[in-house]
C-alpha atoms as a PDB file:
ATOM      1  CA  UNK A   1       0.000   0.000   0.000  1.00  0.00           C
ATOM      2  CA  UNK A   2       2.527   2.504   0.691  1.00  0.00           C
ATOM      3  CA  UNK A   3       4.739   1.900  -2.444  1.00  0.00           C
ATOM      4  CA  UNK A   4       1.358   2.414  -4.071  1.00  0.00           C
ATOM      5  CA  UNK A   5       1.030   5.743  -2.596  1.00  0.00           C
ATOM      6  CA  UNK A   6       4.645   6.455  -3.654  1.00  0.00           C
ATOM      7  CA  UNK A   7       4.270   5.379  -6.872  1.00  0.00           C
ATOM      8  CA  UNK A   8       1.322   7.978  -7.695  1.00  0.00           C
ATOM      9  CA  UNK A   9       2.988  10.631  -5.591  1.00  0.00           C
ATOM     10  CA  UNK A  10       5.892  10.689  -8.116  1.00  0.00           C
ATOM     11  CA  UNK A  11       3.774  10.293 -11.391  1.00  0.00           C
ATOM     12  CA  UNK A  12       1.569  13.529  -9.890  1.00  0.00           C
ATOM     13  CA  UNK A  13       5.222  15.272  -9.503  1.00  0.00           C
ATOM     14  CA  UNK A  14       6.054  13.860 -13.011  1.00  0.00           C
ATOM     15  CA  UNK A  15       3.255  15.481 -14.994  1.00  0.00           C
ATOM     16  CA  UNK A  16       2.964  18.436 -12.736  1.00  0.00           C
ATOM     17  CA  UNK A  17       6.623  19.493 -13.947  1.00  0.00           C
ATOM     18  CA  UNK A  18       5.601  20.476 -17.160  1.00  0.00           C
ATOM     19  CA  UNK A  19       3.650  22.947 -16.622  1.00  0.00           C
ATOM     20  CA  UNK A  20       6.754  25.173 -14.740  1.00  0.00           C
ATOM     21  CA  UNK A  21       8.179  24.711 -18.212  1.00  0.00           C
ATOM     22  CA  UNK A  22       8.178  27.789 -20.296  1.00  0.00           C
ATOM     23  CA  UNK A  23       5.970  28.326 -23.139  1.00  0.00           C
ATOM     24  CA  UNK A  24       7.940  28.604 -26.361  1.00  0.00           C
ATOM     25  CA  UNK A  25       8.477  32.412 -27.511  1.00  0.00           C
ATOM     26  CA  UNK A  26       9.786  31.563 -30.702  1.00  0.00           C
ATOM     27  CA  UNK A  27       8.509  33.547 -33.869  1.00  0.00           C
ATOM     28  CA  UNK A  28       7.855  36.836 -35.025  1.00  0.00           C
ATOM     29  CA  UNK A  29       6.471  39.178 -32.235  1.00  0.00           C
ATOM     30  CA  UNK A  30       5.263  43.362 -32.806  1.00  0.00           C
ATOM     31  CA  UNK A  31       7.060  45.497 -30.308  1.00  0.00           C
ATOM     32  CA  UNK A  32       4.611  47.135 -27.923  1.00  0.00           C
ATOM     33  CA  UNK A  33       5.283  50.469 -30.239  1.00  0.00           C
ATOM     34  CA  UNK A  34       3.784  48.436 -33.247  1.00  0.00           C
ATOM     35  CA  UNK A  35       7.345  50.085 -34.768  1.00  0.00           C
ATOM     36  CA  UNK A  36       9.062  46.982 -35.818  1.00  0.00           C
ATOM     37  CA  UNK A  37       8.684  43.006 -36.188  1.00  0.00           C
ATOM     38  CA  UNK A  38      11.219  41.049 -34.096  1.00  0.00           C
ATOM     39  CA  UNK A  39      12.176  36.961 -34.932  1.00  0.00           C
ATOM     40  CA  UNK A  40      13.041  35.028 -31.943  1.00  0.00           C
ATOM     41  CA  UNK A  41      15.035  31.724 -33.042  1.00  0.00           C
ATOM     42  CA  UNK A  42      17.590  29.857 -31.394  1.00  0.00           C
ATOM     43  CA  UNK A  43      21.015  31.142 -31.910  1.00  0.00           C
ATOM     44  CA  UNK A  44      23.830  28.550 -29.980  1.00  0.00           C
ATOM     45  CA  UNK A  45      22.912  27.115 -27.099  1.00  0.00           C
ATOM     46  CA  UNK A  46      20.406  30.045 -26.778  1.00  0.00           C
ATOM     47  CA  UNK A  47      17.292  31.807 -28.471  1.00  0.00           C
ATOM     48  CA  UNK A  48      18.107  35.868 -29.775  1.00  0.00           C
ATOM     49  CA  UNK A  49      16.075  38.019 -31.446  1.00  0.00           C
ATOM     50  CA  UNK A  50      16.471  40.650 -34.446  1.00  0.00           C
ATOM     51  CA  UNK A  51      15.070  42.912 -36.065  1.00  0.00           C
ATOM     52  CA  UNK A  52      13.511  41.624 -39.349  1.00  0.00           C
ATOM     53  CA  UNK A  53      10.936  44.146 -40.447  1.00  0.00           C
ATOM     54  CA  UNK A  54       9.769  47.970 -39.637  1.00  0.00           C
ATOM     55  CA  UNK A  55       6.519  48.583 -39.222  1.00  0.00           C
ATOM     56  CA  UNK A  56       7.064  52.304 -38.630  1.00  0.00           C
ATOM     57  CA  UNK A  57      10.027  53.556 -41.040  1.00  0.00           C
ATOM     58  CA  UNK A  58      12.801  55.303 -38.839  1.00  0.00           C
ATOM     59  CA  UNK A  59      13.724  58.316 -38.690  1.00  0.00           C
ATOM     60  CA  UNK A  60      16.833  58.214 -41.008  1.00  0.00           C
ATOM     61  CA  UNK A  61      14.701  55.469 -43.020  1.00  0.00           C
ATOM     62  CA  UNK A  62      15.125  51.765 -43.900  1.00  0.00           C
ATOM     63  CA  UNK A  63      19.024  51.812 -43.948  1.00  0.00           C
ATOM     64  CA  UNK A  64      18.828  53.389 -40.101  1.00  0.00           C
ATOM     65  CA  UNK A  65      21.832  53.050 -38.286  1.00  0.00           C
ATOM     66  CA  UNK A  66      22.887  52.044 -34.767  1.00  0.00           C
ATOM     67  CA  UNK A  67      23.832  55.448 -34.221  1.00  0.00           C
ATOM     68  CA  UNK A  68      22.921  55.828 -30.173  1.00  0.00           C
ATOM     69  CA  UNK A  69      25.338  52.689 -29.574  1.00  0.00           C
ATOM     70  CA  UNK A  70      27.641  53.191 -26.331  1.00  0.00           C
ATOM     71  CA  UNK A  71      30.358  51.338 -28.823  1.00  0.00           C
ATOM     72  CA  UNK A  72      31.405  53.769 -31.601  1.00  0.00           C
ATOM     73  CA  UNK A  73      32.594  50.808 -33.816  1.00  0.00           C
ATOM     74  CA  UNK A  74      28.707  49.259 -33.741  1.00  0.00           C
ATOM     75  CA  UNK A  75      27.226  52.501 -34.765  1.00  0.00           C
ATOM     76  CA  UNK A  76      27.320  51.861 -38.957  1.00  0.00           C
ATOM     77  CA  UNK A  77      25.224  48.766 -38.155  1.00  0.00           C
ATOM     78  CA  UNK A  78      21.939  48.758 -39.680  1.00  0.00           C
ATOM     79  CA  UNK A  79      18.474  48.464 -37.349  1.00  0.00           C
ATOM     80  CA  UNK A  80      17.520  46.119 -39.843  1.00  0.00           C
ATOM     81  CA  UNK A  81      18.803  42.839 -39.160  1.00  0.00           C
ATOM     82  CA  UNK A  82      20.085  43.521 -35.962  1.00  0.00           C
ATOM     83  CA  UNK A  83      20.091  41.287 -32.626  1.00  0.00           C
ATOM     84  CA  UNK A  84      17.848  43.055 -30.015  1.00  0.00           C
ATOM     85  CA  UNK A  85      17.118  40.200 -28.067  1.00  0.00           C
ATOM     86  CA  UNK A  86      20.542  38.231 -27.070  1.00  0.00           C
ATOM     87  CA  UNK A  87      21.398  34.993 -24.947  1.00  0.00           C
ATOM     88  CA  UNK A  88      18.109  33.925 -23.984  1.00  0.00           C
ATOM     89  CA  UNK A  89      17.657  30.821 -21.856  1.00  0.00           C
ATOM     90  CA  UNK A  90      15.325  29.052 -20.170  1.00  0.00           C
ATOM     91  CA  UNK A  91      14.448  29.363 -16.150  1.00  0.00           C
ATOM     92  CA  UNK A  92      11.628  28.004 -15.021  1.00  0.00           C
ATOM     93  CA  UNK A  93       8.591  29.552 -16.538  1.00  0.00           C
ATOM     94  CA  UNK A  94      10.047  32.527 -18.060  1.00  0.00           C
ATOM     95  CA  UNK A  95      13.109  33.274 -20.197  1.00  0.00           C
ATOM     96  CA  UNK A  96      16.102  35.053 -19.333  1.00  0.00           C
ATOM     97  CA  UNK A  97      19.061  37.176 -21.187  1.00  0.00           C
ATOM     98  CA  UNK A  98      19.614  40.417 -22.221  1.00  0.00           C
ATOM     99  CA  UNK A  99      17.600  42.949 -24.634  1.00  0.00           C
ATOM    100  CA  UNK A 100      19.006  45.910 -26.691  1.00  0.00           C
ATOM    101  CA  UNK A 101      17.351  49.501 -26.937  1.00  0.00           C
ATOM    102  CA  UNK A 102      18.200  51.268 -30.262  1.00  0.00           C
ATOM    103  CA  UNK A 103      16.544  53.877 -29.313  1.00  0.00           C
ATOM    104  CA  UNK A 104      18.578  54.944 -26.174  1.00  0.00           C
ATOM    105  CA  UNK A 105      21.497  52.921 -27.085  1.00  0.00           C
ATOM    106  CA  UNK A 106      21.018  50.806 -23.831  1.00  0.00           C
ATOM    107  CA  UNK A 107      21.534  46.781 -22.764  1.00  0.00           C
ATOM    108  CA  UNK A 108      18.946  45.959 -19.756  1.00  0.00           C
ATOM    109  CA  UNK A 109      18.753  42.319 -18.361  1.00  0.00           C
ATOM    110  CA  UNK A 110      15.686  40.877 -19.693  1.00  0.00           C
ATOM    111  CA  UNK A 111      12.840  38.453 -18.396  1.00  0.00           C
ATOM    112  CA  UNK A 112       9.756  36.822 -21.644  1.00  0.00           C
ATOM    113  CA  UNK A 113       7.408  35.506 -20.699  1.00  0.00           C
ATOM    114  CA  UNK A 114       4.652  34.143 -23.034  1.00  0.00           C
ATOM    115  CA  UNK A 115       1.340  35.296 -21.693  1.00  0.00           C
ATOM    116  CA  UNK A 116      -1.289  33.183 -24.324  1.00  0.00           C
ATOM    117  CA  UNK A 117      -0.432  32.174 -27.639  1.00  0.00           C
ATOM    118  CA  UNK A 118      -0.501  35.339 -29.024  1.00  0.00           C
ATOM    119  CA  UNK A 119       1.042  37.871 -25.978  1.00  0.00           C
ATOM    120  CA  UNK A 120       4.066  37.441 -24.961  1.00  0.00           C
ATOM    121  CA  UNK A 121       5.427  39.584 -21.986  1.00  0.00           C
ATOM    122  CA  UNK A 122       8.657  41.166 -22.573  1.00  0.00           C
ATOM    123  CA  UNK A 123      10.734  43.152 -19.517  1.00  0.00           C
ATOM    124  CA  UNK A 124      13.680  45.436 -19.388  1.00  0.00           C
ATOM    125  CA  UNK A 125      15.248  45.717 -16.100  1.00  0.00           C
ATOM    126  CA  UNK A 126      17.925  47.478 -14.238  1.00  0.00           C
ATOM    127  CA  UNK A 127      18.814  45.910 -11.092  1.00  0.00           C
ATOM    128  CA  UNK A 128      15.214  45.516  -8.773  1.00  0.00           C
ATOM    129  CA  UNK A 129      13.659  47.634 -11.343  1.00  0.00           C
ATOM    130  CA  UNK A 130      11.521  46.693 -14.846  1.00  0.00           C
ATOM    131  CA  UNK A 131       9.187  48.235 -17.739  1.00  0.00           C
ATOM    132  CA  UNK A 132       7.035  45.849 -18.896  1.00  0.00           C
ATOM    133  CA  UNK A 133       5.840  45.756 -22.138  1.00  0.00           C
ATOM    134  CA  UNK A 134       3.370  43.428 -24.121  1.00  0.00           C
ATOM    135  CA  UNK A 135       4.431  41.903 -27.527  1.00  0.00           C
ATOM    136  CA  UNK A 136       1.978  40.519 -29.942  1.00  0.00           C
ATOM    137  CA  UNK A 137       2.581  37.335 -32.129  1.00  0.00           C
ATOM    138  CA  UNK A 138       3.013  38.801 -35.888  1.00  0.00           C
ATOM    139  CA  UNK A 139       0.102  36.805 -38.145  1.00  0.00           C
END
């Protein structure tokens, strides 16, 4: 009787583990801005994300630059193209790496986090502190 008990106490922990897995955030997702599409794949041993089409044409147009990079020798890199979303792995029920801001020039630790099948929850953070913002799968 009690290796019965045991023996459908680990099966419940079994199938109970999957569901601390993260959902996949793989795909094309629209930045909360609706300003640009962005293709999470794996990349190495990780998933990254780029750039791969602009919703809202850039300031300096299609062939925009990196210009706001910290690291003068990135700044002829075009938006198009490039990795926003780097070194993303698994933990627990959320992913974890590091995401890029164009815009400011700017690297902020990052937490996704797939919401449904079409939100996915995407967070910038420096140290305790995080902006949230909601991405939506591309169609």
């Amino acid at each position: 009787m009690k290796m019965t008990k045991i023996v459908a106490a680990a099966a419940l922990v079994a199938t109970a583990a999957p569901a601390f897995a993260a959902q996949p955030v793989t795909g094309r997702w629209i930045t909360e801005d609706k300003a640009a599409v962005v293709e999470i794949a794996p990349c190495g041993q990780s998933l990254c994300g780029k750039i791969v089409k602009f919703l809202k044409t850039p300031s300096q147009g299609v062939d925009q630059k990196d210009t706001k990079n910290p690291d003068k020798s990135k700044r002829s890199r075009k938006l198009m193209g490039l990795p926003v979303l780097t070194s993303f792995k698994e933990d627990g029920d959320e992913w974890r790496g590091e995401i890029y801001d164009p815009k400011a020039g700017k690297t902020y630790r990052s937490l996704l986090q797939r919401k449904s099948s079409g939100v996915m929850e995407v967070k910038g953070c420096i140290g305790p502190f995080c902006k949230t913002q909601i991405w939506t799968k591309a169609g």
